[in-house]
C-alpha atoms as a PDB file:
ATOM      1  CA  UNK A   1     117.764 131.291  81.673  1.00  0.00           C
ATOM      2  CA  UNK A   2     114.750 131.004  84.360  1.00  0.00           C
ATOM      3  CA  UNK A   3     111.111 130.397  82.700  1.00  0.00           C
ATOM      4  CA  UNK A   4     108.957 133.140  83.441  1.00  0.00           C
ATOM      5  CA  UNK A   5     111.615 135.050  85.953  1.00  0.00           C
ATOM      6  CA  UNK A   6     110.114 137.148  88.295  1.00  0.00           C
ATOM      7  CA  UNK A   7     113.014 137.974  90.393  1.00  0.00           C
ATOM      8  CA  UNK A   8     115.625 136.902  92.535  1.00  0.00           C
ATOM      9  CA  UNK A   9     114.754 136.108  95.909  1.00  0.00           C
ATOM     10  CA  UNK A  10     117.495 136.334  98.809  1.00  0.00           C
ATOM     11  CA  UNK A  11     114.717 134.631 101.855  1.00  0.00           C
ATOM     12  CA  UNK A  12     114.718 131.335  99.304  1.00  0.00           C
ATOM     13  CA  UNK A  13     117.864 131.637  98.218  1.00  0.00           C
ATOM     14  CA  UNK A  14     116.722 131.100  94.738  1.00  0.00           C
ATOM     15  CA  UNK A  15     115.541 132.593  91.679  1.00  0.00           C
ATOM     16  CA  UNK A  16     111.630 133.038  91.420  1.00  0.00           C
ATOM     17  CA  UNK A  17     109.934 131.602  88.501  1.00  0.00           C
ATOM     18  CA  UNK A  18     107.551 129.239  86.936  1.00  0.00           C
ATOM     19  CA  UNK A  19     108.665 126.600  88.877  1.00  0.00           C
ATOM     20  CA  UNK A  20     108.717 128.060  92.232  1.00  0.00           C
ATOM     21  CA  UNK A  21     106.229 130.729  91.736  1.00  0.00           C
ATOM     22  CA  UNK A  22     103.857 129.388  93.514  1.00  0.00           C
ATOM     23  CA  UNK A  23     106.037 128.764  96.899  1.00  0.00           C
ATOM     24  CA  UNK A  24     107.125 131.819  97.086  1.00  0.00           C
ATOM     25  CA  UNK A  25     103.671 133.120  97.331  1.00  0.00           C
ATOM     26  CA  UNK A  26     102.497 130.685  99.102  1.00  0.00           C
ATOM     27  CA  UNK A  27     105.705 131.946 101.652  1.00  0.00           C
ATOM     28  CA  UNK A  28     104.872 135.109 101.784  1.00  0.00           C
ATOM     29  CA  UNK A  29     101.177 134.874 102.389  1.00  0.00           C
ATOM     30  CA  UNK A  30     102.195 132.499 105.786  1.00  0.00           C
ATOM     31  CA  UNK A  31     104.778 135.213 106.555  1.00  0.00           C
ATOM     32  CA  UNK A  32     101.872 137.305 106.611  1.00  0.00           C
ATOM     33  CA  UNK A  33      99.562 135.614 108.632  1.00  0.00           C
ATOM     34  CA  UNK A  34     101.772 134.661 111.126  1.00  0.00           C
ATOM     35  CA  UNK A  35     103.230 138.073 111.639  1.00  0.00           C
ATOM     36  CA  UNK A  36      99.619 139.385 111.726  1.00  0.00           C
ATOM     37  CA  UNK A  37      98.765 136.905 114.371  1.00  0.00           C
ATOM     38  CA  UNK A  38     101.946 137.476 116.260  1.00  0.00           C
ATOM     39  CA  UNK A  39     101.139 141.489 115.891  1.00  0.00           C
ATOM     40  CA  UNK A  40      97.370 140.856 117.171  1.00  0.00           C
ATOM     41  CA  UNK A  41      98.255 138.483 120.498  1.00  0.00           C
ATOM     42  CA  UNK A  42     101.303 140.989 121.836  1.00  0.00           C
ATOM     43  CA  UNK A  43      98.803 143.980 121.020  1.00  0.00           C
ATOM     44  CA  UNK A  44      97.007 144.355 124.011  1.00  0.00           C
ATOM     45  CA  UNK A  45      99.995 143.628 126.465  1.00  0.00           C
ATOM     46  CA  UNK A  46     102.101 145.745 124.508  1.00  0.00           C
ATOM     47  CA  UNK A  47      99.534 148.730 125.215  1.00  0.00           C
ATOM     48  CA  UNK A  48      99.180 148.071 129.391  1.00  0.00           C
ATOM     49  CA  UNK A  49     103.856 148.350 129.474  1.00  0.00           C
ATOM     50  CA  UNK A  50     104.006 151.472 131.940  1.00  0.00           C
ATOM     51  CA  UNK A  51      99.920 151.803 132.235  1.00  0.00           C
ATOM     52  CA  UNK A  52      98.442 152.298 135.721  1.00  0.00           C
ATOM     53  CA  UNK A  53      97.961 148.264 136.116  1.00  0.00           C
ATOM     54  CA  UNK A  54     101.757 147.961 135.294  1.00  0.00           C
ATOM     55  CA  UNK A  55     102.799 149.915 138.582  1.00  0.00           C
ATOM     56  CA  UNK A  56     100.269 149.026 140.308  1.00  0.00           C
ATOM     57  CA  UNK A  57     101.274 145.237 140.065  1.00  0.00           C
ATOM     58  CA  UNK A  58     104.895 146.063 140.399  1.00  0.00           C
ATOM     59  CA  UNK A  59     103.336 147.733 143.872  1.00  0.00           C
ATOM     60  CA  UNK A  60     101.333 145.000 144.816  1.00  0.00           C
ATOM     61  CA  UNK A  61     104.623 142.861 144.316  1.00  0.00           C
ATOM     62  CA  UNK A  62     106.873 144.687 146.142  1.00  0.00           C
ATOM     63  CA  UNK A  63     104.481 144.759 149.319  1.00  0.00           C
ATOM     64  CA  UNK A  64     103.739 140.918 149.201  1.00  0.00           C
ATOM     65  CA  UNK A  65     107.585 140.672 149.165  1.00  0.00           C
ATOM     66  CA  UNK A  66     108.004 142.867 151.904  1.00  0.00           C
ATOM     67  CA  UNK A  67     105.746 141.118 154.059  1.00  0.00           C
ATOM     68  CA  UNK A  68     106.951 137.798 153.233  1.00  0.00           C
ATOM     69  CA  UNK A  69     110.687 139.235 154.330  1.00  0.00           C
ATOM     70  CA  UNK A  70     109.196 140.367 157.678  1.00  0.00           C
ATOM     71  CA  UNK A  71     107.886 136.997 158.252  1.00  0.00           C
ATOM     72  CA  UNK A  72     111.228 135.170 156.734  1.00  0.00           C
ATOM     73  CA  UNK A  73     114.030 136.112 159.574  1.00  0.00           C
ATOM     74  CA  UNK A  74     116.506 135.169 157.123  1.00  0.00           C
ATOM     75  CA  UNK A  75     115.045 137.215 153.425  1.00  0.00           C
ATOM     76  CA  UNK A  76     114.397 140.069 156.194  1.00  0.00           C
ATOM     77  CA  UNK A  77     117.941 141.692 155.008  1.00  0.00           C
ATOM     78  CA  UNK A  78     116.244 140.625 150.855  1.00  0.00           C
ATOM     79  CA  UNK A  79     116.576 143.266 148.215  1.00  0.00           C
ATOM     80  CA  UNK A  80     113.430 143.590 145.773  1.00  0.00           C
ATOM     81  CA  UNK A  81     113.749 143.307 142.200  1.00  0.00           C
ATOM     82  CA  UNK A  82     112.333 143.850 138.890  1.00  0.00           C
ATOM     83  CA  UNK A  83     112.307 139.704 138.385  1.00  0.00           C
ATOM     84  CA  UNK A  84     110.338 139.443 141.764  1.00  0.00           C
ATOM     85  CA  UNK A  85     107.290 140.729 140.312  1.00  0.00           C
ATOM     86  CA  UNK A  86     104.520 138.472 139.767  1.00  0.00           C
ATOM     87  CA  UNK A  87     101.696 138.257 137.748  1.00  0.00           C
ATOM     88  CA  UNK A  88      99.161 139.721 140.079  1.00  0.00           C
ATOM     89  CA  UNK A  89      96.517 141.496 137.384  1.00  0.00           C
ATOM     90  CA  UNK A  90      95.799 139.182 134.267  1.00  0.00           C
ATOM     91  CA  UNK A  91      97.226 140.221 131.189  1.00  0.00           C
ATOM     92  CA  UNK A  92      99.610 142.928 132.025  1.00  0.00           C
ATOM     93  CA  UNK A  93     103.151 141.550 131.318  1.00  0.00           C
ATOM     94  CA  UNK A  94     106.339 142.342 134.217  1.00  0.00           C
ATOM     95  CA  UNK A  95     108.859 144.273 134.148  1.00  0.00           C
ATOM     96  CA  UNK A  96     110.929 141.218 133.137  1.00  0.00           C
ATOM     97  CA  UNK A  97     108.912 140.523 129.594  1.00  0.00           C
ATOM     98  CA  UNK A  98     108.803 143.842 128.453  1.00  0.00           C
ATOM     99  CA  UNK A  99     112.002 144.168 126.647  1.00  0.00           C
ATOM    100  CA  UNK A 100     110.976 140.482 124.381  1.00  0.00           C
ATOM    101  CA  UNK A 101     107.319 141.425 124.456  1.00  0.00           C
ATOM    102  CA  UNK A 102     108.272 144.797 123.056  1.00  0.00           C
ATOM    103  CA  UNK A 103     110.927 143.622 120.195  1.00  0.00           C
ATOM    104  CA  UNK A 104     107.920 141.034 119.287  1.00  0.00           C
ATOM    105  CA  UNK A 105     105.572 143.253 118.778  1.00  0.00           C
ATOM    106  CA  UNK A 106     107.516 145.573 116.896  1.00  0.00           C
ATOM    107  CA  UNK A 107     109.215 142.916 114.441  1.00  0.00           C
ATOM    108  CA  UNK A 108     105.808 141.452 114.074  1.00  0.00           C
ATOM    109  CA  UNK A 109     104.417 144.961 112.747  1.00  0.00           C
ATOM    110  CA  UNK A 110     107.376 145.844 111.002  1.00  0.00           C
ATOM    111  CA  UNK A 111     107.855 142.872 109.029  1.00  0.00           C
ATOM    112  CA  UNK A 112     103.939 141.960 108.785  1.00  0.00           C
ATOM    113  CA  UNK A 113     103.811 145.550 107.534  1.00  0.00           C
ATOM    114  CA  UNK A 114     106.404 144.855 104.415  1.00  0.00           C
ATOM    115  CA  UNK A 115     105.688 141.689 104.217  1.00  0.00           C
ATOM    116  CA  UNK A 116     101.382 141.709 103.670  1.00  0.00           C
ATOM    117  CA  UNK A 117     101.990 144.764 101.164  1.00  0.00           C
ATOM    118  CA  UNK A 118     104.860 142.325  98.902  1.00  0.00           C
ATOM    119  CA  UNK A 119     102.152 139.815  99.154  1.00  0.00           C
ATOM    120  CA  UNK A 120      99.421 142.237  98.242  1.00  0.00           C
ATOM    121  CA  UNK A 121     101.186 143.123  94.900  1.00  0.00           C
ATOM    122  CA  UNK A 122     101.543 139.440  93.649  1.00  0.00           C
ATOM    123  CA  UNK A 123      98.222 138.934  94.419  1.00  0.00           C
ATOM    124  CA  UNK A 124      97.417 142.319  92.102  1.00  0.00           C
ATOM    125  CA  UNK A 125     100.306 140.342  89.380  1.00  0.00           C
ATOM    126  CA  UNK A 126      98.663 137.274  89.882  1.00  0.00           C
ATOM    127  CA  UNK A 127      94.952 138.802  88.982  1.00  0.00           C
ATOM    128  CA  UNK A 128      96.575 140.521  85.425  1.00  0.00           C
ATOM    129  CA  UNK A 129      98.853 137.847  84.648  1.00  0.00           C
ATOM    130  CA  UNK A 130     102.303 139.690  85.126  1.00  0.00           C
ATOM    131  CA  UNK A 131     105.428 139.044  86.401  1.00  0.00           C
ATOM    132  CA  UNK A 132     107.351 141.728  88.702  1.00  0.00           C
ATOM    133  CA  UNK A 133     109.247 142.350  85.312  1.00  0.00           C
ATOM    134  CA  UNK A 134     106.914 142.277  83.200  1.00  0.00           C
ATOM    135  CA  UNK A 135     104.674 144.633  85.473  1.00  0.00           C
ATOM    136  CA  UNK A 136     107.620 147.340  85.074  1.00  0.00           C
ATOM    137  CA  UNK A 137     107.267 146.674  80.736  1.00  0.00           C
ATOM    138  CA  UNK A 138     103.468 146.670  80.512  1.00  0.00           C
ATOM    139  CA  UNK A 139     103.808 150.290  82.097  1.00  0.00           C
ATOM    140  CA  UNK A 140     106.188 151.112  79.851  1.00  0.00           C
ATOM    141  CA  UNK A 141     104.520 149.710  76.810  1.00  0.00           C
ATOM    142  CA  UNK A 142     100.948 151.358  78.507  1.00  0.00           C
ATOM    143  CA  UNK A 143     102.872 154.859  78.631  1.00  0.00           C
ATOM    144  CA  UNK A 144     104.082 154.766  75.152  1.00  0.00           C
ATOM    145  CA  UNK A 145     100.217 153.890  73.781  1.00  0.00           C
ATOM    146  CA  UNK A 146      98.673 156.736  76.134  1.00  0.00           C
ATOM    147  CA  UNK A 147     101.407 158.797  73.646  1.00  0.00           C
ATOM    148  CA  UNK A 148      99.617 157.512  70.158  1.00  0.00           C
ATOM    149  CA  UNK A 149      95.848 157.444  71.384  1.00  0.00           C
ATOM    150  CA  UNK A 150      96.237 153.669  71.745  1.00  0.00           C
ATOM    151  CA  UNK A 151      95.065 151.288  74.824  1.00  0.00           C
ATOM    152  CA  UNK A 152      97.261 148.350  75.332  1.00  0.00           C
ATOM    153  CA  UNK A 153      96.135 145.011  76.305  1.00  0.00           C
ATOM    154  CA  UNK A 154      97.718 142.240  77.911  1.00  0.00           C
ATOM    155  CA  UNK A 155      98.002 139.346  75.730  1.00  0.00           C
ATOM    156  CA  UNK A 156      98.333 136.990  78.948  1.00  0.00           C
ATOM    157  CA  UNK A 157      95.475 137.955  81.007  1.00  0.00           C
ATOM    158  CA  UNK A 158      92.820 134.759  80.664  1.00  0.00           C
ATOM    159  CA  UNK A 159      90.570 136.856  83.463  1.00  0.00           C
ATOM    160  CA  UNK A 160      90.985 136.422  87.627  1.00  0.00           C
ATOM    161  CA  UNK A 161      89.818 132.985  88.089  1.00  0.00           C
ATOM    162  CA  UNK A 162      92.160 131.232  84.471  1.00  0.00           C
ATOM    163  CA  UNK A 163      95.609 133.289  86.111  1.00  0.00           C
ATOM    164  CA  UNK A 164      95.100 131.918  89.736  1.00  0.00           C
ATOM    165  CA  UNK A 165      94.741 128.727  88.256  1.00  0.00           C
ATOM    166  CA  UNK A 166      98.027 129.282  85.621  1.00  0.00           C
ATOM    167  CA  UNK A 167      99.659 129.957  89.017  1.00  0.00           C
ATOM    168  CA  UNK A 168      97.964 127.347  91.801  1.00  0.00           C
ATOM    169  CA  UNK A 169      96.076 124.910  89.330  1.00  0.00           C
ATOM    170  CA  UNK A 170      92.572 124.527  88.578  1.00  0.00           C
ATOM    171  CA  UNK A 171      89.349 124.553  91.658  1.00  0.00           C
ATOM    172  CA  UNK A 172      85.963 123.820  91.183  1.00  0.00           C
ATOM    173  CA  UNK A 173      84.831 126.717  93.421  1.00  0.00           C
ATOM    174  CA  UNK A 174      86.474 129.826  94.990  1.00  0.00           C
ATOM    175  CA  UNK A 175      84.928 128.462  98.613  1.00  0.00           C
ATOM    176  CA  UNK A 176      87.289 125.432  97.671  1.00  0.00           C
ATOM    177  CA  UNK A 177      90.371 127.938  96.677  1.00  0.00           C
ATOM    178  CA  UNK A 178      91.767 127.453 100.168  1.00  0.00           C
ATOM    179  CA  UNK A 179      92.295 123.650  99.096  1.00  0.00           C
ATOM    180  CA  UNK A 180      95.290 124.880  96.441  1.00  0.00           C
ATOM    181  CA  UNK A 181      96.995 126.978  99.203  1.00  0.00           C
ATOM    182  CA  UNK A 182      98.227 123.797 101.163  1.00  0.00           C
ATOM    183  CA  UNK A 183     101.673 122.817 100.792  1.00  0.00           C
ATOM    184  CA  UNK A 184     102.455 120.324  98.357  1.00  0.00           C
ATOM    185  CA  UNK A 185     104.941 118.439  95.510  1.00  0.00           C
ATOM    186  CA  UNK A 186     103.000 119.194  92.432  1.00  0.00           C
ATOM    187  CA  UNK A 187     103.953 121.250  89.361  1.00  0.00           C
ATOM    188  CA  UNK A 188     102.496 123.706  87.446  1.00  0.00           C
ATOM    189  CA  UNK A 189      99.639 122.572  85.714  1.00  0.00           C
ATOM    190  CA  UNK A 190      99.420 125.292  82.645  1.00  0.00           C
ATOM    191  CA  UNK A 191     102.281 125.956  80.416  1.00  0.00           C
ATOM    192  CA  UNK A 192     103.011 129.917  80.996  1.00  0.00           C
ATOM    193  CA  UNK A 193     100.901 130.841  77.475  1.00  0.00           C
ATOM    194  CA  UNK A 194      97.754 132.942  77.204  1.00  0.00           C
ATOM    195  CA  UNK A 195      95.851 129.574  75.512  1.00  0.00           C
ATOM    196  CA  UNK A 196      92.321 129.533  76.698  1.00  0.00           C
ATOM    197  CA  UNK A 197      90.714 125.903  78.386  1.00  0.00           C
ATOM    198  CA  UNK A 198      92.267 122.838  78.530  1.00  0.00           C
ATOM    199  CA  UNK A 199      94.733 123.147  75.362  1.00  0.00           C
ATOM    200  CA  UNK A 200      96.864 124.993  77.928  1.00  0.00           C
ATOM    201  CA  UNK A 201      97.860 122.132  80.541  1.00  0.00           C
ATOM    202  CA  UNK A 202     101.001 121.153  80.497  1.00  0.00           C
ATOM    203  CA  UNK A 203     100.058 117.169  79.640  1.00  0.00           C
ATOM    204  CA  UNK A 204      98.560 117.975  76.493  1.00  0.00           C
ATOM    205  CA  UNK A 205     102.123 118.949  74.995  1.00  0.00           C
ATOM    206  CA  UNK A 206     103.559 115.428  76.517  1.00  0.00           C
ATOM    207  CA  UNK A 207     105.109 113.935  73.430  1.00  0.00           C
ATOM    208  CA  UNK A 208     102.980 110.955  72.796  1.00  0.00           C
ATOM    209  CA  UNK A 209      99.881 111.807  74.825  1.00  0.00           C
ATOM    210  CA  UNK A 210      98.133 114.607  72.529  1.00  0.00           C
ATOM    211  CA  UNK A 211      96.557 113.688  69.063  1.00  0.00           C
ATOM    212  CA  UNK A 212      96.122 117.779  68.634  1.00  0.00           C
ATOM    213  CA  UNK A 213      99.732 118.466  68.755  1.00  0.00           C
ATOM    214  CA  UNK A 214      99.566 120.301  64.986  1.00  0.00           C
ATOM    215  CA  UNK A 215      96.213 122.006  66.164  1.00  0.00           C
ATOM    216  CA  UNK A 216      97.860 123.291  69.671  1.00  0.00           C
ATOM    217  CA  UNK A 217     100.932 124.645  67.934  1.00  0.00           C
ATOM    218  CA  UNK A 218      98.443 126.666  65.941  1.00  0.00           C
ATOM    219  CA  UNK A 219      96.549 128.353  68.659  1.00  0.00           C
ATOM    220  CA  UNK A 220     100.219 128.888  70.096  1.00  0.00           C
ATOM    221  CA  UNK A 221     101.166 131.117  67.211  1.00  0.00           C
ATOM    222  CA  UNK A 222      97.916 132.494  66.748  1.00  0.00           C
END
């Protein structure tokens, strides 16, 4: 039994829930960036592979090995190659980085691709306070009160701001938020309940910390 399951996650090797929650976002948002970043820098050399400056440096390459062979009596007999281009223009890749510049560029779209739209949809669970199984229920549960003229509403949405904090802890300002994205050892700090303020931290239901014990259990049930 896993608190708050989301799913099971093959990458982590591990089953995502309240514990973990958190890292595995965290994951995929870095998985993200970096494959956005890697996608950006391999871009514009990606673009010049068989341009005009791609021959036309192969060209210039071959001629200022030719020449050097007509100086060198004993490279005069020298075959050119692909590896005995050089980097002549700035920016335009040889004939030997093509083939790894190429599989970058397309891993790093493919993947950044997948990967920033999984990331975009636990942000959008994260903002209504679902999990990926509860997100397939509430439509269920939506569907079936479209049926009866009803609306449903999610018990466990506390609003934007209270479910990134049930997920990454409380901030004192969103220009701050980027402080509760760093890596680091610390636990949830609100129990997975839709209880408004403080009464929903986790060290307020420590057995012998909380004089309101009686009173929490009440706005539990209620």
């Amino acid at each position: 039994l896993v608190l708050n399951m989301d799913h099971y996650c093959p990458w982590m090797f591990n089953t995502i829930g309240y514990f973990n929650y958190r890292y595995f976002v965290n994951f995929v948002m870095f998985v993200s960036i970096g494959m956005i970043y890697g996608a950006f820098i391999t871009y514009h050399p990606f673009m010049l592979l068989d341009s005009v400056d791609y021959h036309m440096q192969i060209t210039q390459s071959r001629k200022l090995f030719l020449d050097a062979a007509e100086e060198d009596q004993f490279h005069r007999k020298a075959t050119f190659r692909y590896s005995e281009v050089q980097h002549l223009i700035p920016g335009v890749p040889t004939p030997h980085e093509s083939m790894p510049l190429a599989f970058c560029f397309m891993i790093c779209v493919a993947v950044g691709l997948s990967v920033t739209i999984l990331f975009s949809f636990h942000l959008y669970l994260i903002c209504t306070a679902q999990t990926t199984i509860e997100f397939h229920g509430n439509n269920m549960k939506k569907a079936r009160c479209e049926e009866v003229g009803e609306t449903y509403s999610n018990t466990y949405d506390l609003g934007v701001k209270r479910n990134f904090e049930q997920v990454w802890g409380r901030f004192n300002s969103w220009h701050k938020f980027w402080i509760v994205l760093l890596p680091s050892l610390r636990e949830p700090e609100f129990l997975p309940v839709p209880i408004k303020g403080i009464d929903g931290r986790r060290e307020k239901w420590k057995i012998g910390e909380s004089e309101d014990n009686e009173e929490s259990v009440e706005l539990l049930q209620v």
